[in-house]
C-alpha atoms as a PDB file:
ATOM      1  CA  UNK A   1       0.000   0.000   0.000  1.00  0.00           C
ATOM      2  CA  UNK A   2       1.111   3.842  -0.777  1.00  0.00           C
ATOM      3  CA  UNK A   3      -0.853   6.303   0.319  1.00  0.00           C
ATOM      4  CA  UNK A   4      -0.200   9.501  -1.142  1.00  0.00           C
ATOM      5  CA  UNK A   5      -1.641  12.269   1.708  1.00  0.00           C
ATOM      6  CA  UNK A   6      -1.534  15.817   0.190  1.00  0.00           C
ATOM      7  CA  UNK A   7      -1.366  18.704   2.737  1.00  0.00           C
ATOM      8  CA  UNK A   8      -0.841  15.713   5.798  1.00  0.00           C
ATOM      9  CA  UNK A   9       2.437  17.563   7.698  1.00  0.00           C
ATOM     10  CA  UNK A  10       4.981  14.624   8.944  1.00  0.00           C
ATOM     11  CA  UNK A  11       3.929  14.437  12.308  1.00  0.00           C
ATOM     12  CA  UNK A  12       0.147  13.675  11.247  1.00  0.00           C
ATOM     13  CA  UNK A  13       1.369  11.164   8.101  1.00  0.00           C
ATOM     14  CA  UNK A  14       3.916   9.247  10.855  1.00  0.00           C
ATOM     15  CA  UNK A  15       0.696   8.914  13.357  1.00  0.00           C
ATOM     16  CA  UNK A  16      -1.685   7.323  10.627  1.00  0.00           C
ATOM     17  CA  UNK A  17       1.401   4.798   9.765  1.00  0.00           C
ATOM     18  CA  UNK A  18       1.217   4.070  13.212  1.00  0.00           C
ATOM     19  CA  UNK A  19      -2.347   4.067  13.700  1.00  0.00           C
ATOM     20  CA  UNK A  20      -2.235   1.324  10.960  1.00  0.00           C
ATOM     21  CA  UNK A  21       0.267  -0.474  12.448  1.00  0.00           C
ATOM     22  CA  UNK A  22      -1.761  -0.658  15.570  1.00  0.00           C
ATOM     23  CA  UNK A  23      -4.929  -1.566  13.939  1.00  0.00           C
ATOM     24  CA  UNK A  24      -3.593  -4.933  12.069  1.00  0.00           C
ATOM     25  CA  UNK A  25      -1.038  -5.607  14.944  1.00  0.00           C
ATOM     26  CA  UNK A  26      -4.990  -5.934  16.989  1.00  0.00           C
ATOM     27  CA  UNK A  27      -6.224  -7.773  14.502  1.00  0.00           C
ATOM     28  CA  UNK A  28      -3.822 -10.704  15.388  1.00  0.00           C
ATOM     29  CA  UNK A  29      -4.270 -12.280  11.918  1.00  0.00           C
ATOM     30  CA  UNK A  30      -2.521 -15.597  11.702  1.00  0.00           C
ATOM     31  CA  UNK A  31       0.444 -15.755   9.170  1.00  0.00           C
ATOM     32  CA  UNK A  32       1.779 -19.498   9.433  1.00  0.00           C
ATOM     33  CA  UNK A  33       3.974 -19.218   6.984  1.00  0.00           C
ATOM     34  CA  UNK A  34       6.286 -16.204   8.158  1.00  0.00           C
ATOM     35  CA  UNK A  35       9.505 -17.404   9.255  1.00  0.00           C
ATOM     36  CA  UNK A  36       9.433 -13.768  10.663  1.00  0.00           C
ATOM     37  CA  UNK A  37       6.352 -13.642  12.879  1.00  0.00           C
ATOM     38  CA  UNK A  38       3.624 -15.115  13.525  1.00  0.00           C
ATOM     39  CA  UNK A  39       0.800 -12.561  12.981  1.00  0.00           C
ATOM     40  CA  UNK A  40       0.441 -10.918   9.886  1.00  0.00           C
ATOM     41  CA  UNK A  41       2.690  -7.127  10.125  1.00  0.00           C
ATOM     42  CA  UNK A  42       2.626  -4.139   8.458  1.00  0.00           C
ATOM     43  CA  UNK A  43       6.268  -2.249   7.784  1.00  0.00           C
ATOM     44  CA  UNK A  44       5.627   1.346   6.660  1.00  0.00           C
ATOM     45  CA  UNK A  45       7.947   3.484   4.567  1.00  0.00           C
ATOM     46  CA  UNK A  46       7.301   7.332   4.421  1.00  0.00           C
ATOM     47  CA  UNK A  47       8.791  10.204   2.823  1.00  0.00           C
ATOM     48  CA  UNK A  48       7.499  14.003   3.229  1.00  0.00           C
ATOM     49  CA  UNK A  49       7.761  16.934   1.630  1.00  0.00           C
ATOM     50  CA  UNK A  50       7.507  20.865   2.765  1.00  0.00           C
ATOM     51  CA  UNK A  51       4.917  22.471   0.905  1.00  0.00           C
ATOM     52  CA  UNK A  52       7.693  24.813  -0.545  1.00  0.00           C
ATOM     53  CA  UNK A  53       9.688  22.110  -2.211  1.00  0.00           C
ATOM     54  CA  UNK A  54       9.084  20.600  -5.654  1.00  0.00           C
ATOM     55  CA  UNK A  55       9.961  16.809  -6.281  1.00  0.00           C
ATOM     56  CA  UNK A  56       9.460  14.752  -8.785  1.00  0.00           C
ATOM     57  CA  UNK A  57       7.122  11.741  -8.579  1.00  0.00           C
ATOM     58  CA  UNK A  58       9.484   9.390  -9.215  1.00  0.00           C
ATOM     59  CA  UNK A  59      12.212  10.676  -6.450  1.00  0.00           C
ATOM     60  CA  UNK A  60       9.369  10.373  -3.604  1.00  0.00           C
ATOM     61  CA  UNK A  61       8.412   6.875  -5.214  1.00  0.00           C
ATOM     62  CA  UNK A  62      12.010   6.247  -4.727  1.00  0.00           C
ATOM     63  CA  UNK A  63      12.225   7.474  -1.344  1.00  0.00           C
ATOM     64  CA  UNK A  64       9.283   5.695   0.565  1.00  0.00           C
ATOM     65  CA  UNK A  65      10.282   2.252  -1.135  1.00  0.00           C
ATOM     66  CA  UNK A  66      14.077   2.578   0.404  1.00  0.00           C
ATOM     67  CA  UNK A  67      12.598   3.742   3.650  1.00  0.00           C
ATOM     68  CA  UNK A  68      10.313   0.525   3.536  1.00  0.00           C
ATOM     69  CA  UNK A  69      13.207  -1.833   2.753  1.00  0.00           C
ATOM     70  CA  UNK A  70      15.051  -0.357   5.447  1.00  0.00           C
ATOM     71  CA  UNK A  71      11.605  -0.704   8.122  1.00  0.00           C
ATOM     72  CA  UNK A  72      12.044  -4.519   7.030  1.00  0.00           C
ATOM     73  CA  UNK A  73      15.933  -4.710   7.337  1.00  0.00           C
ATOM     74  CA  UNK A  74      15.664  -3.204  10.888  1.00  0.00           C
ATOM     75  CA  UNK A  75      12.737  -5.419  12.329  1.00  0.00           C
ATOM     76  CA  UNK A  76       9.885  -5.229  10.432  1.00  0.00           C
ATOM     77  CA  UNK A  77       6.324  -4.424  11.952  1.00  0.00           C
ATOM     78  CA  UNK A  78       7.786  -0.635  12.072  1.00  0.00           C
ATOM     79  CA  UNK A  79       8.077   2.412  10.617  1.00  0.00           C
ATOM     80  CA  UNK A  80      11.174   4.211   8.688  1.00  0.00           C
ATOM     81  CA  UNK A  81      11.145   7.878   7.445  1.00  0.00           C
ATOM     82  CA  UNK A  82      13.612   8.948   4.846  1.00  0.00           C
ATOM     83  CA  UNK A  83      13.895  12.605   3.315  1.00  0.00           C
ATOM     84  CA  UNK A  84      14.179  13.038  -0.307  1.00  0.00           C
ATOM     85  CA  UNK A  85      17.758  13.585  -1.912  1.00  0.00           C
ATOM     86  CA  UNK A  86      17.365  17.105  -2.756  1.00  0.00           C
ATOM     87  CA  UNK A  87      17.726  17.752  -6.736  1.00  0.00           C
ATOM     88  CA  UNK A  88      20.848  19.683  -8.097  1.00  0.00           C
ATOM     89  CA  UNK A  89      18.557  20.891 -10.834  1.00  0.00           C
ATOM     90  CA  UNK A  90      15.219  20.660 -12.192  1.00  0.00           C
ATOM     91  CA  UNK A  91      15.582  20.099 -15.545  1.00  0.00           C
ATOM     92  CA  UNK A  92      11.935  21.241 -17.779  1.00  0.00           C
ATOM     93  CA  UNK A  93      11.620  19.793 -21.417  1.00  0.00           C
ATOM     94  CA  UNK A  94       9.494  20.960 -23.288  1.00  0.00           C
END
């Protein structure tokens, strides 16, 4: 899942990843299978961005999946923030 939030500052976006979390972890689903744990998890990656900045698409794309891979690196059933790498230039074709 990837929620896009528009006008969510990082505070609120980081306590509805949570919320989440919370709301499967109560769910206690059973997930067999995992050699990681045995109720199903969620790992959350999140990326913000001021209102003054401009980012591409892609770059935030980029940025929650790393910050995902690194909420399942460090434990899983978590969440990771990562900023965006700020561009050196905004290129515009036309």
């Amino acid at each position: 899942m990837c929620p896009l939030l528009y006008g969510v500052d990082a505070d609120k976006a980081l306590s509805y990843a949570m919320q989440l979390q919370e709301n499967v972890r109560s769910l206690a689903i059973p997930h067999a299978a995992s050699p990681i744990a045995d109720r199903v998890t969620v790992s959350s990656g999140m990326t913000t961005v001021p209102g003054t900045e401009i980012y591409l698409p892609q770059t935030l794309i980029e940025t929650a999946d790393r910050a995902l891979h690194l909420a399942k690196a460090n434990g899983r059933d978590r969440v990771e923030k990562l900023e965006p790498r700020r561009p050196s230039s905004l290129s515009l074709v036309s």
